[in-house]
N, C-alpha and C. Protein backbone atom coordinates (compact mmCIF):
# COMPACT_ATOMS: atom_id res chain seq x y z
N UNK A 1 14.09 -51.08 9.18
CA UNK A 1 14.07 -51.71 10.49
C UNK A 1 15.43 -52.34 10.75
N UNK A 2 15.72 -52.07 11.71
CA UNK A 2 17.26 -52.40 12.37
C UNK A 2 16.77 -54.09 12.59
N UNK A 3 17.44 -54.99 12.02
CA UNK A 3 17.60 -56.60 11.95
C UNK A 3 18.51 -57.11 12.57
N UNK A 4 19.88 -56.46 12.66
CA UNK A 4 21.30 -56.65 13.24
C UNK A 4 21.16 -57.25 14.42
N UNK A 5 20.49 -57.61 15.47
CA UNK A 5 20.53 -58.05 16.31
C UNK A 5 19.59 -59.32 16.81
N UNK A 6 19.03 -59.89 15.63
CA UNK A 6 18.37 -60.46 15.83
C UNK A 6 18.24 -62.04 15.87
N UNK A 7 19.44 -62.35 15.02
CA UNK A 7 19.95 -63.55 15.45
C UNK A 7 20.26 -63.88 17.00
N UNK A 8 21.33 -62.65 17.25
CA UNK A 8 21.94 -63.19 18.44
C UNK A 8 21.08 -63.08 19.78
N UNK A 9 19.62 -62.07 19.19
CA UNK A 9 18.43 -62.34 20.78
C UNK A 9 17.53 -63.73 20.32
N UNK A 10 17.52 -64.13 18.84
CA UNK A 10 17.13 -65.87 19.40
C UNK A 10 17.86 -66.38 19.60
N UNK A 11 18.94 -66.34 19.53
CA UNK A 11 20.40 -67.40 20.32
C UNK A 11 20.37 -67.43 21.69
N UNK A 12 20.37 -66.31 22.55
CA UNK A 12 20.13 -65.94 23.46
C UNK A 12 18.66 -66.23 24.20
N UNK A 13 17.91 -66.29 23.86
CA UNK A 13 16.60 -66.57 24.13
C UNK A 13 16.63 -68.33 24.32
N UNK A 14 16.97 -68.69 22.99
CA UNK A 14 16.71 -70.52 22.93
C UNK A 14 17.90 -71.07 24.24
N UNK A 15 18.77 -69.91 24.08
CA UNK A 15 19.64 -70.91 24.97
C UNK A 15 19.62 -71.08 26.88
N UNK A 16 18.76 -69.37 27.20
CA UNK A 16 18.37 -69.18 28.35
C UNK A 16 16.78 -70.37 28.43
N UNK A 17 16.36 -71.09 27.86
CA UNK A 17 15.23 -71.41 27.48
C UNK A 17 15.94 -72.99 28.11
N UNK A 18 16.98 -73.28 26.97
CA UNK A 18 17.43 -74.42 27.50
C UNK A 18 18.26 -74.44 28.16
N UNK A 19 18.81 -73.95 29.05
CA UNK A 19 19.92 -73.51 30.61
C UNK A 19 18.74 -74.22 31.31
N UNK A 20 17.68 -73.74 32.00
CA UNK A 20 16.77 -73.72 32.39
C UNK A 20 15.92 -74.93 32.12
N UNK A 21 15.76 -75.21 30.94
CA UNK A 21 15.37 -76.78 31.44
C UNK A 21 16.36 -77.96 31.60
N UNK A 22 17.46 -77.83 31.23
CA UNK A 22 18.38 -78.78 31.23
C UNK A 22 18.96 -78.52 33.15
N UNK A 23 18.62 -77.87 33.82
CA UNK A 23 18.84 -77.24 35.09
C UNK A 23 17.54 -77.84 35.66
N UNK A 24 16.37 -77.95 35.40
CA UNK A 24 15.23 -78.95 36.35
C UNK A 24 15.68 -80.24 35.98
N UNK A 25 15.92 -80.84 34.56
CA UNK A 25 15.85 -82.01 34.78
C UNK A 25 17.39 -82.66 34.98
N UNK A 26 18.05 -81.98 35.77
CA UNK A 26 19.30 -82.45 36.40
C UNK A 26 20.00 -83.14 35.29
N UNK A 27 20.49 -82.31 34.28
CA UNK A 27 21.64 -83.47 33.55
C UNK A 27 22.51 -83.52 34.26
N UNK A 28 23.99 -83.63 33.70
CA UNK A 28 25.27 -83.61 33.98
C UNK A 28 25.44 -82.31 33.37
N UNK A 29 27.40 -81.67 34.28
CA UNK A 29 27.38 -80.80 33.10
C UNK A 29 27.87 -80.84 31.91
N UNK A 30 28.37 -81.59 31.67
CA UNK A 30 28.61 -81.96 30.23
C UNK A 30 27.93 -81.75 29.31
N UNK A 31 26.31 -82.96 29.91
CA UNK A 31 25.36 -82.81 28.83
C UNK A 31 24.83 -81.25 28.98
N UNK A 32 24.79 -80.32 29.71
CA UNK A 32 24.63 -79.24 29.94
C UNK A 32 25.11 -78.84 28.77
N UNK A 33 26.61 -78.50 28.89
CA UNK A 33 26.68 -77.65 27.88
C UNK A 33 27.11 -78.03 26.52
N UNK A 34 27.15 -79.74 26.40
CA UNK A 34 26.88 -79.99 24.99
C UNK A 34 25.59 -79.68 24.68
N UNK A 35 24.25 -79.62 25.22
CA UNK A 35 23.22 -79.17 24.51
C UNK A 35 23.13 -77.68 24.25
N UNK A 36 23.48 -76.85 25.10
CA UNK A 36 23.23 -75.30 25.54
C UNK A 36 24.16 -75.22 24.01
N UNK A 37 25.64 -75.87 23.66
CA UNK A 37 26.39 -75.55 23.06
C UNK A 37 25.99 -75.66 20.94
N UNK A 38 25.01 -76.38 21.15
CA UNK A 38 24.27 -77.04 19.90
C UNK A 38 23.36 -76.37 19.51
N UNK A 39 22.15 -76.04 20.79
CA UNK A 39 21.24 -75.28 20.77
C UNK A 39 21.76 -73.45 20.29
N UNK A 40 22.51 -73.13 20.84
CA UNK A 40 23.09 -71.60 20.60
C UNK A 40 23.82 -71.78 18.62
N UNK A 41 24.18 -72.77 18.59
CA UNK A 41 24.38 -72.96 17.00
C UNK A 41 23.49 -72.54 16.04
N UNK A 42 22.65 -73.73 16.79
CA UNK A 42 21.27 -74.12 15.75
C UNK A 42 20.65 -72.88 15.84
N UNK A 43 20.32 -72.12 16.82
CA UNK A 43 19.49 -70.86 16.64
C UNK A 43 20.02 -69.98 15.99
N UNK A 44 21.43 -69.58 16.35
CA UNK A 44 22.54 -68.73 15.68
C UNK A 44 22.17 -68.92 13.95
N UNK A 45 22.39 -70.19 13.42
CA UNK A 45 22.10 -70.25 11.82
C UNK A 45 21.08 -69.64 11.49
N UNK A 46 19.85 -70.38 12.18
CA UNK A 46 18.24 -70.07 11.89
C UNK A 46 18.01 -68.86 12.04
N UNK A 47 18.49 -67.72 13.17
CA UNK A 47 18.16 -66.67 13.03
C UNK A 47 19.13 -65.47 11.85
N UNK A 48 20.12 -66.07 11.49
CA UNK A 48 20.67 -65.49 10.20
C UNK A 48 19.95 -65.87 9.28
N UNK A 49 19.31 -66.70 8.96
CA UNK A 49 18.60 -67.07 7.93
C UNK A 49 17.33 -66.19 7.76
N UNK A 50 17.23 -66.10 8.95
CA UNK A 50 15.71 -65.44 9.03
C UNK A 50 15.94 -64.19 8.59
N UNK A 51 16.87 -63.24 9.57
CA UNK A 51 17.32 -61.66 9.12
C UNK A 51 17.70 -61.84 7.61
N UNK A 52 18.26 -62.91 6.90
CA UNK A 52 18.54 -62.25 5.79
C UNK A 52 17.45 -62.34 4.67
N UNK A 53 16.53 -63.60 5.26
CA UNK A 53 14.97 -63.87 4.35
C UNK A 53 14.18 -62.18 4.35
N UNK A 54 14.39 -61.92 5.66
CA UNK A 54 13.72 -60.85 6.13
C UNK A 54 14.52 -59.56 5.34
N UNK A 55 15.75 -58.82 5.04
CA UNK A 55 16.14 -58.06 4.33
C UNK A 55 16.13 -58.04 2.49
N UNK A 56 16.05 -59.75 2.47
CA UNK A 56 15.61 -60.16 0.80
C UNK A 56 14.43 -59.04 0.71
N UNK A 57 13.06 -59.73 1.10
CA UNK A 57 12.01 -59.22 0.85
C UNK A 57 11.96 -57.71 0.72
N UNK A 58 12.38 -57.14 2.14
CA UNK A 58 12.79 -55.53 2.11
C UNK A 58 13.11 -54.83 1.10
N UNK A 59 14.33 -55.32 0.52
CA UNK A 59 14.79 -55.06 -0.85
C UNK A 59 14.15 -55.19 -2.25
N UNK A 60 13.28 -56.32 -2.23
CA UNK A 60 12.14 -56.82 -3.29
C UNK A 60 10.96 -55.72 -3.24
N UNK A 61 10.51 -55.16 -1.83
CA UNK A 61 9.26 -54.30 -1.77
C UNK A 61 9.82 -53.03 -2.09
N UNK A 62 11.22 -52.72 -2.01
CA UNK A 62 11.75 -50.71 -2.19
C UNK A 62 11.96 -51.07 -3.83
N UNK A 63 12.42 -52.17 -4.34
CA UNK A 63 12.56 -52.25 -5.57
C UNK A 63 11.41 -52.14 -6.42
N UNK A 64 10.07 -52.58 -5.32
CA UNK A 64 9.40 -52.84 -6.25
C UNK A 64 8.23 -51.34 -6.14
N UNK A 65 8.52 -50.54 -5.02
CA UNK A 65 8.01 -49.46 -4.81
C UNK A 65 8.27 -48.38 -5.91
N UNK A 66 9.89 -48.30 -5.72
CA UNK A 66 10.44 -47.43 -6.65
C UNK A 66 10.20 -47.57 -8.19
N UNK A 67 9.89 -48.73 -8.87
CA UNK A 67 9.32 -49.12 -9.98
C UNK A 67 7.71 -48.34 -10.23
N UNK A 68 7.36 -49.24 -9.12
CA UNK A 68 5.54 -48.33 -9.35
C UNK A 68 5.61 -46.92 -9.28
N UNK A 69 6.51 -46.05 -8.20
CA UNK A 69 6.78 -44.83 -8.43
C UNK A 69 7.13 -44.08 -9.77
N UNK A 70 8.01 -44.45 -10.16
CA UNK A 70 8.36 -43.83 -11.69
C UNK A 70 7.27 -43.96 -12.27
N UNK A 71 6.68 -45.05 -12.40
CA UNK A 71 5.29 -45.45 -13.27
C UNK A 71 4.03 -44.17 -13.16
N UNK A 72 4.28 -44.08 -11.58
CA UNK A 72 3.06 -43.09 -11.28
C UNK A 72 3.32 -41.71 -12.14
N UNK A 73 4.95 -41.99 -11.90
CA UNK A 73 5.35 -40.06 -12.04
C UNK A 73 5.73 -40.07 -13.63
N UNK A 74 5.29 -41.25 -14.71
CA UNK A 74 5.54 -40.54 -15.82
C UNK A 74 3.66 -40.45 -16.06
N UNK A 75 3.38 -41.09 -15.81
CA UNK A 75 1.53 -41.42 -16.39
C UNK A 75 1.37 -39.77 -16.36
N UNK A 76 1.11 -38.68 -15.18
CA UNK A 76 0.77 -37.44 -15.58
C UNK A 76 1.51 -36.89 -16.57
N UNK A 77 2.52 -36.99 -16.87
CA UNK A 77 3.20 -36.80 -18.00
C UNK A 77 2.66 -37.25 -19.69
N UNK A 78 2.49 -38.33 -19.45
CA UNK A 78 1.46 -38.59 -20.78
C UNK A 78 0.10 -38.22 -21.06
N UNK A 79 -0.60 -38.01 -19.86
CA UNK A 79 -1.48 -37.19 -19.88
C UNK A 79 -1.80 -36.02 -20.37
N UNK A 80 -0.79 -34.92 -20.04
CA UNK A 80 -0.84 -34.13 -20.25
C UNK A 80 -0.11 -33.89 -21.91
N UNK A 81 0.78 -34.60 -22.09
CA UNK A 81 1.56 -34.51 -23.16
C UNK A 81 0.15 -34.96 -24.35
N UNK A 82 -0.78 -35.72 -24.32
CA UNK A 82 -1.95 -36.28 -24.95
C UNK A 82 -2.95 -34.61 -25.00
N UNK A 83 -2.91 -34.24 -23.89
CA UNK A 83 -3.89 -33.48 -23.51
C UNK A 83 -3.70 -31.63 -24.76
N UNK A 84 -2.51 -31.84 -24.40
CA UNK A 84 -1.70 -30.48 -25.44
C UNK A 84 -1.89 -30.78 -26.57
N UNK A 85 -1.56 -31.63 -27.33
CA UNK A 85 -1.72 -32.05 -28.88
C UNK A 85 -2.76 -32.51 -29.24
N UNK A 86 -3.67 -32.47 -28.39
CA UNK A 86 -5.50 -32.34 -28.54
C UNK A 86 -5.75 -31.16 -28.63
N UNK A 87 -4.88 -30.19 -28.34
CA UNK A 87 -6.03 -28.46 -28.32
C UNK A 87 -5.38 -27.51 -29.62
């Protein structure tokens, strides 16, 4: 799954979120865009954090796929290797 963009659509999101309320309740613009400017931070970190929590795991489940795989694909192998030196 493509992740690459996913910081910067909650950055984008939190900050159209707060444009918009900082725009009803009439700040200044200052405080405008010191908050808009904090808020686009704070999401910016959090959503890197998230994509990369989110690619950890990814990596933990193919690692841990590819493990059980081999596992699967020697077991018929012993099977059969058991099965021959029985007859």
């Amino acid at each position: 799954m493509n992740r690459k963009n996913l910081p910067l659509l909650l950055m984008l999101v939190a900050g159209a979120i707060t444009s918009i309320i900082t725009f009803i309740q009439k700040y200044t613009m200052i405080a405008k865009l010191v908050s808009l400017f904090i808020v686009l931070l704070v999401f910016y970190i959090l959503g890197s954090v998230l994509k990369w929590t989110l690619d950890f795991f990814d990596r933990q489940n193919e690692e841990r796929l590819k493990e059980e795989g081999e596992v699967i694909e020697k077991e018929p192998e012993n099977i059969m290797g058991e099965n021959s030196s029985e007859s």
